[in-house]
Protein backbone atom coordinates (compact mmCIF):
# COMPACT_ATOMS: atom_id res chain seq x y z
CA UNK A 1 42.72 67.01 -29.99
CA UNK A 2 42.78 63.46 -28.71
CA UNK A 3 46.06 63.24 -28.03
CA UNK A 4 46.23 66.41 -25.97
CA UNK A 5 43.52 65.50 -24.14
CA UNK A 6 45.31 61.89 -23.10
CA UNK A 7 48.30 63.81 -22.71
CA UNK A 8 46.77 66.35 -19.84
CA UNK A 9 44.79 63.00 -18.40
CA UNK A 10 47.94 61.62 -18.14
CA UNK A 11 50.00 64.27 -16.53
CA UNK A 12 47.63 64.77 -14.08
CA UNK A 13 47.27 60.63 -13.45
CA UNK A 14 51.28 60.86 -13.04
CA UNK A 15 51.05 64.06 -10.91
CA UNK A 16 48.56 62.56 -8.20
CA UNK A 17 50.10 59.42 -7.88
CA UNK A 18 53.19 61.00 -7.22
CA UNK A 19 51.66 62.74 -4.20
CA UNK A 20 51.64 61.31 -0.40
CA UNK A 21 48.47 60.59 0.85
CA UNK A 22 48.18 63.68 3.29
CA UNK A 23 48.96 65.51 0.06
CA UNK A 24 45.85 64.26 -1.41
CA UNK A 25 43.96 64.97 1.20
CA UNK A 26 45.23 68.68 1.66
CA UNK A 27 44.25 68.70 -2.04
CA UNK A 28 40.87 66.93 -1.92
CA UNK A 29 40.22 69.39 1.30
CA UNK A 30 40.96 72.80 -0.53
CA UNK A 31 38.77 71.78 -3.66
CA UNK A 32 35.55 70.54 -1.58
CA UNK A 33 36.26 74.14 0.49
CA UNK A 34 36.59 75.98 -2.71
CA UNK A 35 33.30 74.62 -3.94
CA UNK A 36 31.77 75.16 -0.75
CA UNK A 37 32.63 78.33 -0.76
CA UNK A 38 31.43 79.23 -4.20
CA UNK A 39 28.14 77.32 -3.62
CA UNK A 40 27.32 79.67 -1.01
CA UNK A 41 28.15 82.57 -2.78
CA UNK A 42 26.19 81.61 -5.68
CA UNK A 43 23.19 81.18 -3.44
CA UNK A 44 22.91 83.89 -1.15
CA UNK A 45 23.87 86.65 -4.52
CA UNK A 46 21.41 84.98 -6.70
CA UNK A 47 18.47 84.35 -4.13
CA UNK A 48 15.44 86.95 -4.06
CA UNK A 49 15.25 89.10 -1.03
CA UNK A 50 11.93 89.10 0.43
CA UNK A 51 10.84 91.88 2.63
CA UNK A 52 7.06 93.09 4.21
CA UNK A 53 5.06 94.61 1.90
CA UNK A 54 2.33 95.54 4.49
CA UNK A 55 2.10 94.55 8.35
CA UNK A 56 -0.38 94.02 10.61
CA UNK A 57 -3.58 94.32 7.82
CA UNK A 58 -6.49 92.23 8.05
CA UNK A 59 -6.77 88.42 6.89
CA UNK A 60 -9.46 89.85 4.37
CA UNK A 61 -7.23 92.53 3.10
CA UNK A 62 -4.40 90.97 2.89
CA UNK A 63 -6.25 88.38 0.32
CA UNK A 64 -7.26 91.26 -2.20
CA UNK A 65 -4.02 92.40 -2.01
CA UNK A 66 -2.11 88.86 -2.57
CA UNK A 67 -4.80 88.57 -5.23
CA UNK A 68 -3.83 91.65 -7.09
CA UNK A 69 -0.41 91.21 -6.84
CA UNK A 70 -0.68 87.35 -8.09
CA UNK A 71 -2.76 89.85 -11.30
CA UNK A 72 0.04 91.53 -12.00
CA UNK A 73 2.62 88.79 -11.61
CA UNK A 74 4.72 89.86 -8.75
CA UNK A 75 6.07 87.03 -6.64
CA UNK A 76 5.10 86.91 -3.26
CA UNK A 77 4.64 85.29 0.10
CA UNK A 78 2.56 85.11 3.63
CA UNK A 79 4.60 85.79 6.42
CA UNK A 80 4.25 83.41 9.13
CA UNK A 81 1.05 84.94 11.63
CA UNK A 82 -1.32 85.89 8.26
CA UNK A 83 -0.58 89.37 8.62
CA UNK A 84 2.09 90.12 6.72
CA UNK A 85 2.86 89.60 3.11
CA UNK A 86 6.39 89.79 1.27
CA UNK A 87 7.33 91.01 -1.58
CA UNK A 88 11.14 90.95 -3.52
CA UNK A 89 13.02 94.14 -2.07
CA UNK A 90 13.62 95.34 -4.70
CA UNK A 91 10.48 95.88 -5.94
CA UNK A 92 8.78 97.00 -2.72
CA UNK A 93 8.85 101.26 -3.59
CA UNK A 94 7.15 100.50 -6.99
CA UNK A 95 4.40 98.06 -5.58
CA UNK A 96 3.60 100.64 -2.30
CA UNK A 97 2.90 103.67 -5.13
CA UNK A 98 1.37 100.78 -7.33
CA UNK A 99 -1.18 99.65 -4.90
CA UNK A 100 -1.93 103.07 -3.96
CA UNK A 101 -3.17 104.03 -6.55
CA UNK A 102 -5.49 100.99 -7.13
CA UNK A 103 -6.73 101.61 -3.50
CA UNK A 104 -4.83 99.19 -1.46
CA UNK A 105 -4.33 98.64 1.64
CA UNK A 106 -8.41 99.64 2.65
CA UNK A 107 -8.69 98.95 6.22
CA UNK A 108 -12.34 99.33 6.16
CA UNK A 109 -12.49 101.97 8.66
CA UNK A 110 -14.20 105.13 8.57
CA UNK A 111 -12.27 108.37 7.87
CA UNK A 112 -13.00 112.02 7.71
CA UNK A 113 -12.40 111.35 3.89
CA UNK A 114 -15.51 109.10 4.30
CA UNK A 115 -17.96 112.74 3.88
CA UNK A 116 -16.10 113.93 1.10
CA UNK A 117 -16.56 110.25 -1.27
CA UNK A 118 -20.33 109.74 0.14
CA UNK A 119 -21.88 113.33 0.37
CA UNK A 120 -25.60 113.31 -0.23
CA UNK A 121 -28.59 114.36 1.15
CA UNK A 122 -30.08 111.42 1.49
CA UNK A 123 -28.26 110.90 5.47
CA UNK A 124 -30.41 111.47 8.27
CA UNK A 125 -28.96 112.76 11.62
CA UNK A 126 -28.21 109.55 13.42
CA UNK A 127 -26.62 108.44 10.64
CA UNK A 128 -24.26 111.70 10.28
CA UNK A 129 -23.43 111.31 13.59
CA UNK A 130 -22.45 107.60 13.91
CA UNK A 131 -20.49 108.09 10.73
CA UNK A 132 -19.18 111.22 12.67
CA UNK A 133 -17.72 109.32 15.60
CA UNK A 134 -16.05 106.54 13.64
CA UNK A 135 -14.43 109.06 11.62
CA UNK A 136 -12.86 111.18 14.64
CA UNK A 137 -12.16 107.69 16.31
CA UNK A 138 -9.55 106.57 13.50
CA UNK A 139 -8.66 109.71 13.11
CA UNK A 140 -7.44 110.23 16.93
CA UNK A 141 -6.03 106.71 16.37
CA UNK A 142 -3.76 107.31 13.55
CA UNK A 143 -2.62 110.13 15.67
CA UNK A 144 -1.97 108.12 18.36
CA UNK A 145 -0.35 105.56 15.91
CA UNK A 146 2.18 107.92 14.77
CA UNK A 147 3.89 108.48 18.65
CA UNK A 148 7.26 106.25 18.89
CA UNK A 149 6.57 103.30 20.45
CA UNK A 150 2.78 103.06 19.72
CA UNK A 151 2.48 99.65 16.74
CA UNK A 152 -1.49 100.92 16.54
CA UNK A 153 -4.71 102.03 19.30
CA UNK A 154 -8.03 101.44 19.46
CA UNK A 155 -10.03 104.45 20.39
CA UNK A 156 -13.58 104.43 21.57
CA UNK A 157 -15.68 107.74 22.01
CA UNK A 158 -18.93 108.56 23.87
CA UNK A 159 -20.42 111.71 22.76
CA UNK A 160 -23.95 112.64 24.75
CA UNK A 161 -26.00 114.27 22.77
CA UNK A 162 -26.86 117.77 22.95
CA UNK A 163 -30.69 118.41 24.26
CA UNK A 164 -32.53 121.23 23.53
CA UNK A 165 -33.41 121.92 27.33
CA UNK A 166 -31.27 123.29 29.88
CA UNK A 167 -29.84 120.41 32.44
CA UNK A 168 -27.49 120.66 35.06
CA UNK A 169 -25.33 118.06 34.78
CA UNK A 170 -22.62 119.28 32.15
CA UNK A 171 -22.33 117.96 28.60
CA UNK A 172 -19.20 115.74 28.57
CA UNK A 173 -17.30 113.20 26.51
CA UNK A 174 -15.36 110.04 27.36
CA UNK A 175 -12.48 108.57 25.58
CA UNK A 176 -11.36 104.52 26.33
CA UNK A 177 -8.05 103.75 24.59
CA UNK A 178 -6.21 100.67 24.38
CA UNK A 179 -2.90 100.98 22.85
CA UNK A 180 -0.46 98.02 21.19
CA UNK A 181 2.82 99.42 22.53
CA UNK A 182 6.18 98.13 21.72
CA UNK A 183 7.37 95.21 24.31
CA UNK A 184 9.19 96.99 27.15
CA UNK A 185 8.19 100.45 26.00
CA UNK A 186 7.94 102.84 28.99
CA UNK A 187 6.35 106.33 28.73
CA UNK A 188 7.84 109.31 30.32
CA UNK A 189 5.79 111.77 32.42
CA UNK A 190 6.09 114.17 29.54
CA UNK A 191 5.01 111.88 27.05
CA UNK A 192 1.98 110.50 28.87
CA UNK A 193 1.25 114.95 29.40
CA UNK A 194 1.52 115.08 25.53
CA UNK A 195 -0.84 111.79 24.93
CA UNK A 196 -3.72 113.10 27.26
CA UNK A 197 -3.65 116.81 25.63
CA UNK A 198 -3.66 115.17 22.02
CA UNK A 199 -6.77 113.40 22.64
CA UNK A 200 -8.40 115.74 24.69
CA UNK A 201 -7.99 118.28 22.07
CA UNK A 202 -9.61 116.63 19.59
CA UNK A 203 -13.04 115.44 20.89
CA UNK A 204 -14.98 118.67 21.76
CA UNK A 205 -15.63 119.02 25.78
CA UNK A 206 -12.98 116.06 26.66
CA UNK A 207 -11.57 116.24 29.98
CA UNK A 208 -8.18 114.82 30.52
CA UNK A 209 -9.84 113.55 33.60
CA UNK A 210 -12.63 111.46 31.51
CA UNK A 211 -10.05 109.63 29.28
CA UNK A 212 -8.83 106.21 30.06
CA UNK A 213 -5.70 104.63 28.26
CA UNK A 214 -4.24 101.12 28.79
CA UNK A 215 -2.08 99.60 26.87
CA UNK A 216 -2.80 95.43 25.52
CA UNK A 217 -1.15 93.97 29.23
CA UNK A 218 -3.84 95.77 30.69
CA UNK A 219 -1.52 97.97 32.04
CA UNK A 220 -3.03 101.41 33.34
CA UNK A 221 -0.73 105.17 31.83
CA UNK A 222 -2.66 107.19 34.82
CA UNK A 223 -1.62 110.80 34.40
CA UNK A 224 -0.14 112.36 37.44
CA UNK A 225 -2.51 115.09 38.88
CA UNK A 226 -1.34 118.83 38.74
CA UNK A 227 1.41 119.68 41.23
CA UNK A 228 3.51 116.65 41.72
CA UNK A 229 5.96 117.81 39.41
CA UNK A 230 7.68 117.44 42.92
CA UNK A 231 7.70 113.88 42.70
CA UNK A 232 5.38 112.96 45.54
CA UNK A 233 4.81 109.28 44.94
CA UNK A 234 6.54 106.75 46.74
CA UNK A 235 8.74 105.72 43.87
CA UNK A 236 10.19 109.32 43.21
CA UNK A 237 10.96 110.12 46.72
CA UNK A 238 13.03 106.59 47.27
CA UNK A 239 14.84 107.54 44.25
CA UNK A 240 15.38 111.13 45.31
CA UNK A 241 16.14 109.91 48.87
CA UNK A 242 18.97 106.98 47.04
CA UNK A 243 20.69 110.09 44.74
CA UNK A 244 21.19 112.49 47.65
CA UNK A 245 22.53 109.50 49.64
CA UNK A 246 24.70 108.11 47.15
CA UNK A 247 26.16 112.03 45.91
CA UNK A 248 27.36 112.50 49.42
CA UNK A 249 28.86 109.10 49.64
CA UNK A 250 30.65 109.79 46.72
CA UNK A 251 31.98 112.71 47.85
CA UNK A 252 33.23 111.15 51.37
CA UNK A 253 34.64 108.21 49.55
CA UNK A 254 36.79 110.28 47.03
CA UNK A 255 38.11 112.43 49.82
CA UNK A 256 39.20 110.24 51.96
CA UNK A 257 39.98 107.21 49.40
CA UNK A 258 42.82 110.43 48.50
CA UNK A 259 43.90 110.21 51.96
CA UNK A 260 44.39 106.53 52.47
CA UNK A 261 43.56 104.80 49.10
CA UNK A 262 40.51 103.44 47.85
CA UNK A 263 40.51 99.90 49.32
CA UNK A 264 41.17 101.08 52.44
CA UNK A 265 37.77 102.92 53.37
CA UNK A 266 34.04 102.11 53.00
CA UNK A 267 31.37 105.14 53.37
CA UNK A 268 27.82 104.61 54.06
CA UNK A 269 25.58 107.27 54.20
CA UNK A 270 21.88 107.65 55.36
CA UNK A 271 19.63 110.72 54.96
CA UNK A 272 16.09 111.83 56.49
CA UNK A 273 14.21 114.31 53.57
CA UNK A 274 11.90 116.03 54.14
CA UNK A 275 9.16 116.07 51.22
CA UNK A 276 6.69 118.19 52.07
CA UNK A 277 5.92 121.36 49.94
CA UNK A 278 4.84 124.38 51.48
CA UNK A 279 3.02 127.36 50.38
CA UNK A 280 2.46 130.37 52.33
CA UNK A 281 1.89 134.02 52.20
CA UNK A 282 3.43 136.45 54.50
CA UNK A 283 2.25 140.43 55.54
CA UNK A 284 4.85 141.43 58.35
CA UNK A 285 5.05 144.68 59.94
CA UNK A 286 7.73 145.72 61.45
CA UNK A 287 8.92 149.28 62.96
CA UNK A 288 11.25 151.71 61.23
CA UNK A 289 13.55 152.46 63.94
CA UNK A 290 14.08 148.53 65.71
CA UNK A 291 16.01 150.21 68.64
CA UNK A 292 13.42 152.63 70.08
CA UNK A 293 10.81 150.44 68.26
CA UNK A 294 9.30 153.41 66.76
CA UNK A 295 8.44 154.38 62.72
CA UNK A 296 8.27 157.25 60.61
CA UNK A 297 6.01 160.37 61.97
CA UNK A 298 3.74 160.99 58.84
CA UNK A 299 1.44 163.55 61.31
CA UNK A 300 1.35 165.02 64.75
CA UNK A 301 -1.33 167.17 66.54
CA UNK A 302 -0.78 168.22 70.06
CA UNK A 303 -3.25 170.31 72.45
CA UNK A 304 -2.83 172.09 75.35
CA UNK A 305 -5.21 173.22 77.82
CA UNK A 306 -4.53 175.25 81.35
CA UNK A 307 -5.82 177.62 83.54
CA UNK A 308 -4.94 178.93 86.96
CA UNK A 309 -7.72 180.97 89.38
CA UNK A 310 -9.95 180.91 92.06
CA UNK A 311 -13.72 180.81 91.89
CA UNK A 312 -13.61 178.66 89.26
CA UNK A 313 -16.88 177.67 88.43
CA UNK A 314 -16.31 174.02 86.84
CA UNK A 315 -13.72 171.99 85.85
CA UNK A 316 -12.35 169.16 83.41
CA UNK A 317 -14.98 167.21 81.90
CA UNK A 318 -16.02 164.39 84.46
CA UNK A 319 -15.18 161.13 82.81
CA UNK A 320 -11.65 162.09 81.10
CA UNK A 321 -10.02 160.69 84.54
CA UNK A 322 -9.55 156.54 83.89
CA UNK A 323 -11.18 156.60 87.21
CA UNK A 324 -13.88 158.62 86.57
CA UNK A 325 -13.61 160.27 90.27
CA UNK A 326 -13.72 163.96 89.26
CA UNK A 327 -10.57 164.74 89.90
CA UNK A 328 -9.58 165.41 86.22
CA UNK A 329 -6.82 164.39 83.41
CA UNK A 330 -3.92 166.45 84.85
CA UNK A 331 -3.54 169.15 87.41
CA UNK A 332 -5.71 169.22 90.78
CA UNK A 333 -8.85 169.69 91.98
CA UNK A 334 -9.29 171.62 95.70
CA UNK A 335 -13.16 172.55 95.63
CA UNK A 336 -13.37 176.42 94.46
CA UNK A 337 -9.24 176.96 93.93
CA UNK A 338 -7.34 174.85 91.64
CA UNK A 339 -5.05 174.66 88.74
CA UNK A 340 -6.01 172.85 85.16
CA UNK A 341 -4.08 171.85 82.58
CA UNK A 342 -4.57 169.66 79.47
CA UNK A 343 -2.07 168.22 77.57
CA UNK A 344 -3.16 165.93 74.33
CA UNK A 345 -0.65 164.52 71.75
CA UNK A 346 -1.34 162.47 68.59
CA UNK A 347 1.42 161.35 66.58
CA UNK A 348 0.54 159.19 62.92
CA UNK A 349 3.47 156.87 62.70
CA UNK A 350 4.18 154.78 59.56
CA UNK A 351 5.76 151.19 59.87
CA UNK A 352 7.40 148.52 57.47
CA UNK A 353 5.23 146.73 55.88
CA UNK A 354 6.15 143.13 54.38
CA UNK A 355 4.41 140.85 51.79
CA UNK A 356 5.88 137.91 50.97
CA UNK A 357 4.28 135.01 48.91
CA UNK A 358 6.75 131.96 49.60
CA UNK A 359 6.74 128.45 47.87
CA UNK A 360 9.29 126.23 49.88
CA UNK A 361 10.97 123.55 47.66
CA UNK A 362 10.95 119.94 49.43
CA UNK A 363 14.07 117.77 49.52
CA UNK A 364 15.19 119.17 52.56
CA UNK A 365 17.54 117.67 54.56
CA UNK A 366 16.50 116.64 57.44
CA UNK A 367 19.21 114.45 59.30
CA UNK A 368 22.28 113.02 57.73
CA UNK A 369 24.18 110.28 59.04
CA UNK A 370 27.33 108.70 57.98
CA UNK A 371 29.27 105.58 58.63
CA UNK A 372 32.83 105.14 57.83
CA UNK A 373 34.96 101.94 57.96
CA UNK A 374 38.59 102.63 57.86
CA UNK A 375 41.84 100.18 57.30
CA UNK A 376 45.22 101.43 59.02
CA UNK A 377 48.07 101.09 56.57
CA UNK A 378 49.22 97.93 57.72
CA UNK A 379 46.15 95.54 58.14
CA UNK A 380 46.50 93.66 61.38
CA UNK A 381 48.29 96.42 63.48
CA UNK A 382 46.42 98.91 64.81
CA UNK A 383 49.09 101.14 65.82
CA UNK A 384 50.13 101.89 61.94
CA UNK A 385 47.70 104.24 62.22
CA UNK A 386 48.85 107.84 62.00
CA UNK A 387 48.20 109.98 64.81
CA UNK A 388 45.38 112.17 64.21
CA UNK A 389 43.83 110.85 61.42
CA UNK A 390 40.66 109.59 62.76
CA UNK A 391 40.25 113.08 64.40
CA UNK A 392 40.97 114.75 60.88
CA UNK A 393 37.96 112.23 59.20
CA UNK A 394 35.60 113.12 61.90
CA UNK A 395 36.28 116.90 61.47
CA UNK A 396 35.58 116.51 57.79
CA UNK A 397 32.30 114.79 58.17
CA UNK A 398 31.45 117.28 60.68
CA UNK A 399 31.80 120.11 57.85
CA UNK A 400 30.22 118.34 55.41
CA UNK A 401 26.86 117.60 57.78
CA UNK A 402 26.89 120.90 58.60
CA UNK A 403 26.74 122.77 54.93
CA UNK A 404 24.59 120.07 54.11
CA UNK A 405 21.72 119.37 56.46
CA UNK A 406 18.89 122.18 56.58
CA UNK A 407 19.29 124.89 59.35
CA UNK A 408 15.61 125.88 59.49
CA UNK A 409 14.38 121.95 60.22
CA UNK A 410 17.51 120.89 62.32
CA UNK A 411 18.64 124.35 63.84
CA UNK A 412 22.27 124.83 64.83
CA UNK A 413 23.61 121.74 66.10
CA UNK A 414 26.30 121.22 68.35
CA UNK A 415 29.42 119.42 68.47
CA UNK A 416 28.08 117.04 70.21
CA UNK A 417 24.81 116.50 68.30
CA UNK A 418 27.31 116.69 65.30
CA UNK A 419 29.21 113.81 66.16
CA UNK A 420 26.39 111.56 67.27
CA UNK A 421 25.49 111.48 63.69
CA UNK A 422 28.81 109.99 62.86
CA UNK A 423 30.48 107.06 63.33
CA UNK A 424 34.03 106.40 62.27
CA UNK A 425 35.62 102.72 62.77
CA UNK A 426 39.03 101.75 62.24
CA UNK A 427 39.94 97.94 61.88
CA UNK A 428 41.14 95.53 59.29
CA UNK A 429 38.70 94.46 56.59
CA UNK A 430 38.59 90.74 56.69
CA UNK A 431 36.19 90.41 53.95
CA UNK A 432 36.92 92.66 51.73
CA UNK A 433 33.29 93.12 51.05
CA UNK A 434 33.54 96.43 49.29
CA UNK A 435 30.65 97.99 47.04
CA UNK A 436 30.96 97.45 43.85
CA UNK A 437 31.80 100.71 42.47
CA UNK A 438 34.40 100.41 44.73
CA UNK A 439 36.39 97.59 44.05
CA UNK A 440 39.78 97.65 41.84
CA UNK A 441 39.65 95.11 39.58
CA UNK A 442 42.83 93.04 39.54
CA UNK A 443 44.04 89.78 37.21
CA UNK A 444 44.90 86.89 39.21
CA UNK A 445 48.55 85.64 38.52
CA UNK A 446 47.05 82.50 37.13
CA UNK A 447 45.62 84.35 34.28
CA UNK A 448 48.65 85.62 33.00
CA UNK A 449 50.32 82.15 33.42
CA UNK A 450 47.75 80.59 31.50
CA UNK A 451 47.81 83.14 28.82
CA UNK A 452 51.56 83.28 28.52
CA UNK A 453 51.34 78.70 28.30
CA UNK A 454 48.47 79.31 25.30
CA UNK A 455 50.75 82.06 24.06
CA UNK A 456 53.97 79.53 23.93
CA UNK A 457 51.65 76.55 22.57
CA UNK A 458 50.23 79.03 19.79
CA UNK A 459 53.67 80.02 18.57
CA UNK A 460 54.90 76.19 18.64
CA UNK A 461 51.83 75.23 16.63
CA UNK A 462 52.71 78.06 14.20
CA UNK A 463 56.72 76.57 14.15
CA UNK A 464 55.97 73.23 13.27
CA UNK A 465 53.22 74.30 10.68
CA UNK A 466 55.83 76.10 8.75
CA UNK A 467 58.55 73.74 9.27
CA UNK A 468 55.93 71.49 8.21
CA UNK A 469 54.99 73.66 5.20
CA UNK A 470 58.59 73.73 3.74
CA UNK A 471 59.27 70.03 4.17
CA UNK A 472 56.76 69.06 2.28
CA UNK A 473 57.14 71.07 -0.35
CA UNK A 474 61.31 70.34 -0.67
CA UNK A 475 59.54 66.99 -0.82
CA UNK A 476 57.20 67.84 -3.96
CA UNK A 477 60.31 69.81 -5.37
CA UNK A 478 62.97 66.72 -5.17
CA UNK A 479 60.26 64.34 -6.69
CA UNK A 480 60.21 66.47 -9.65
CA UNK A 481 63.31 66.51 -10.30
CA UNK A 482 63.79 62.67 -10.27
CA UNK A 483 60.71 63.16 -12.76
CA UNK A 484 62.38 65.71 -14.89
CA UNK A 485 65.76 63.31 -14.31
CA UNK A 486 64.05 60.16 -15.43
CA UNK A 487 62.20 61.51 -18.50
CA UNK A 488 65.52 62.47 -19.74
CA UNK A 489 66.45 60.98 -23.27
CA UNK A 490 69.07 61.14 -25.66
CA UNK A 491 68.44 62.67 -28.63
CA UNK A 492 68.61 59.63 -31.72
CA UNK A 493 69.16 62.28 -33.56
CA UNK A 494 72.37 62.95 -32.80
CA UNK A 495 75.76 61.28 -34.03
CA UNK A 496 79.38 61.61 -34.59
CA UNK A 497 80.23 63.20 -37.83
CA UNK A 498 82.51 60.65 -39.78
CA UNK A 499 84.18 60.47 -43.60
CA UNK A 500 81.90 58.06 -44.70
CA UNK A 501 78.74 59.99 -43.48
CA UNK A 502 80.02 63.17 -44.85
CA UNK A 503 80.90 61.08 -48.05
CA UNK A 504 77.18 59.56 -47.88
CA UNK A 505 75.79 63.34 -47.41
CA UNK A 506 77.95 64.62 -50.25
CA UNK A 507 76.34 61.91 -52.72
CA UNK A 508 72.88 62.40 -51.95
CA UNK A 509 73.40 66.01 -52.20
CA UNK A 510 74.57 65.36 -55.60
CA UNK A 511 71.72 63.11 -56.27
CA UNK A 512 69.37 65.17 -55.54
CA UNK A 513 71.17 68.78 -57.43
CA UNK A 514 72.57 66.99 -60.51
CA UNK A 515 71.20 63.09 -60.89
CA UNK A 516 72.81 62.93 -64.67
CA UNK A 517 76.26 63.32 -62.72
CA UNK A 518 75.44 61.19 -60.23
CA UNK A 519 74.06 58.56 -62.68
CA UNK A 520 77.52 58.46 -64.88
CA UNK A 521 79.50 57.96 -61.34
CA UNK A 522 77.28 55.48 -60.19
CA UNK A 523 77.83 53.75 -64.28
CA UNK A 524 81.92 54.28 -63.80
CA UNK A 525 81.62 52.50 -60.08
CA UNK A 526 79.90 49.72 -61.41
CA UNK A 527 81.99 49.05 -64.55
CA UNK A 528 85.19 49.07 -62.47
CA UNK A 529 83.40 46.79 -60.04
């Protein structure tokens, strides 16, 4: 065993001092990286994951339950703040059900399973009812704890109490909350709807008016009042005002970016909307028949009265005439003579009549004006322009103002109100100063030329590593063959075959098969010697 071992110790002594020295160091490189490598493996598969076992508990809690898991022998650690504690991964499922059941985590506050553990008859009213708002306090706060982006709330109730005796102020409850949001959360509309109506449905007689909720910034989640689903506040109508503008600019800029390419036209666009919602309720009445402005006869009654004579011994009532000077409705009046006639007609006519309850939706468009920067084909000269184009633009902006601005705030413009509200400019863009969305991007020549010189370095480097590869190892091949050259040695073993050595291997063959034989030859050599 000895000698194998000195014969490996010295093969490998021959072996590395056969080797160059940038040999060695490739060598001496490869093994430190293989144990590096192996080190690190070793370590980060054999090391215990550690992962929260409970966050955000109290400092007091968080001691009974370090103390009962230090009882039942469970490594652990306190995270960094005292509120968390950590526990091996994989053990984290059994020690949650584990602790359960042993009662942990208690946060000390007061649940509605609070009446069920400490029924009695021994609680007075005050009591009950203190007990009573904690309870519906954690309660509403584990509600609240359970929306995304809400880490836990504090909820604080005032409940008047009921008197016996009738009082005209209203009984009515309060709610302050103070949530611990996620940083950067931001509540919808909708979500802030859904908060309000979860808490005012659980206290009895809440308002959403009488509940207050800010989050730890001191930041205030006001609900928006009934009816401004419109977006009335300042905020919604820039943003309102910024979309209309920037679809219509869109628009413009594809259409005529078509027509004479993308870089070679820049489209502003400003907008007056109106806001305002209207509602309004409508009765119109209107006649049947709108030429002779007449309606539908639903009844007629018509009475005639004459008479022709003399001696006639009165006449039409006095006071039919609009005058009132006796002289009667119709027909004449000559003292005892005279004609009389009466003619009355009345005629029940039924009209149209309209009821219309209107809401009017806001975002009207009040005034639209657009800009537009054109480029002529060829940059500095003016006359590349095509003939006609600039009247083709302005007859497209025209169409589009018109279908889009409203006709009941801005009536029916004219052409030449039309094309004060637009401006179209042709000149060379010396700049370039394009909006964003609008510029092509384009790699610089230089960029390629630099890639293609790291390229052409890279593949070098590669070249000369291989080259460099295969030398040295024709290197390590030739020195082992000089090796295998030098340790080459004859064998002693070997030698001519001669008569006297087959003679010699004859005799001891016979020495060794038949000695008596030999003896007597050896007895006949010596006596003839």
């Amino acid at each position: 065993m000895n000698e194998r071992l000195a014969k490996i110790r010295d093969d490998v002594k021959t072996f590395w001092s056969s080797r160059s020295k940038k040999q060695k160091i490739t060598y001496g490189a490869s093994l430190l990286a293989v144990l590096l490598i192996a080190g690190t493996l070793t370590y980060f598969l054999s090391r215990t994951e550690y992962v929260p076992l409970y966050s955000d508990v109290s400092t007091a809690e968080l001691s009974r339950v370090k103390e009962q898991l230090d009882t039942l022998g469970v490594p652990n650690q306190i995270a960094s703040g005292g509120n968390s504690i950590l526990v091996p991964k994989e053990r984290v499922d059994e020690l949650i059900v584990t602790l359960a059941g042993e009662g942990f985590p208690n946060t000390g506050k007061i649940d509605y399973s609070f009446f069920s553990d400490n029924a009695g008859f021994g609680m007075t009213d005050n009591e009950f009812n203190v007990i009573k708002v904690a309870a519906m306090q954690t309660e509403i706060a584990n509600l609240l704890k359970s929306v995304e982006g809400v880490k836990d709330a504090n909820v604080h109730l005032t409940l008047p109490t009921e008197n016996v005796f009738l009082r005209d102020d209203d009984y009515r409850a309060t709610a302050a909350i103070i949530l611990n949001t996620n940083p950067g959360h931001q509540f919808t509309e909708t979500q802030l709807t859904a908060l309000y109506n979860l808490v005012s449905k659980s206290v009895p007689n809440l308002a959403v008016e009488d509940i207050e909720i800010q989050n730890q910034y001191f930041e205030y989640f006001d609900l928006q009042p009934r009816g401004n689903e419109y977006g009335t506040s300042i905020a919604d109508q820039m943003m309102i005002k910024k979309t209309i503008e920037r679809d219509i600019q869109r628009q413009v800029q594809m259409m005529l970016g078509t027509m004479m390419g993308r870089d070679k036209v820049v489209v502003s666009v400003t907008t007056d909307i109106d806001f305002k919602l209207e509602n309004r309720e409508e009765s119109l009445v209107s006649p049947v028949d709108e030429e002779s402005m007449e309606g539908i006869a639903l009844s007629v009654q018509r009475i005639t009265e004459s008479f022709s004579g003399n001696g006639v011994d009165g006449g039409p009532p006095m006071g039919d005439d609009p005058t009132d000077n006796g002289t009667g409705n119709i027909g004449e009046w000559t003292g005892t003579n005279g004609d009389y006639e009466r003619l009355e007609e009345t005629i029940n006519n039924e009209v149209n009549r309209v009821r219309k309850e209107i809401v009017e939706s806001p975002y009207k468009v009040r005034d639209i004006g657009i800009q537009v920067m054109i480029e002529p084909p060829v940059a500095d000269d003016l006359t590349s322009m095509p003939a006609g184009l600039q009247a083709d633009v302005e007859d497209i902006l025209t169409t589009i103002i018109r279908t889009s601005i409203d006709k009941e705030a801005a009536g029916d413009l004219t052409e030449n109100e039309l094309g004060e509200r637009i401006v179209v400019s042709v000149q060379p863009f010396s700049g370039k100063d394009l909006d964003s969305t609008l510029i092509t991007t384009k790699i610089p020549l230089w960029v390629y030329i630099i890639g293609g010189v790291l390229l052409l370095i890279i593949i070098v480097l590669v070249v000369l590593f291989i080259r460099k590869r295969r030398k040295e190892q024709a290197e390590v091949e030739e020195i082992i063959e000089e090796q295998n050259e030098m340790l080459e040695v004859d064998d002693i073993n070997e030698e001519q075959e001669t008569e006297g050595t087959i003679r010699r291997k004859q005799l001891e063959k016979m020495a060794k098969e038949r000695p008596e034989e030999f003896a007597k030859l050896l007895r006949s050599w010596i006596a003839e010697d």
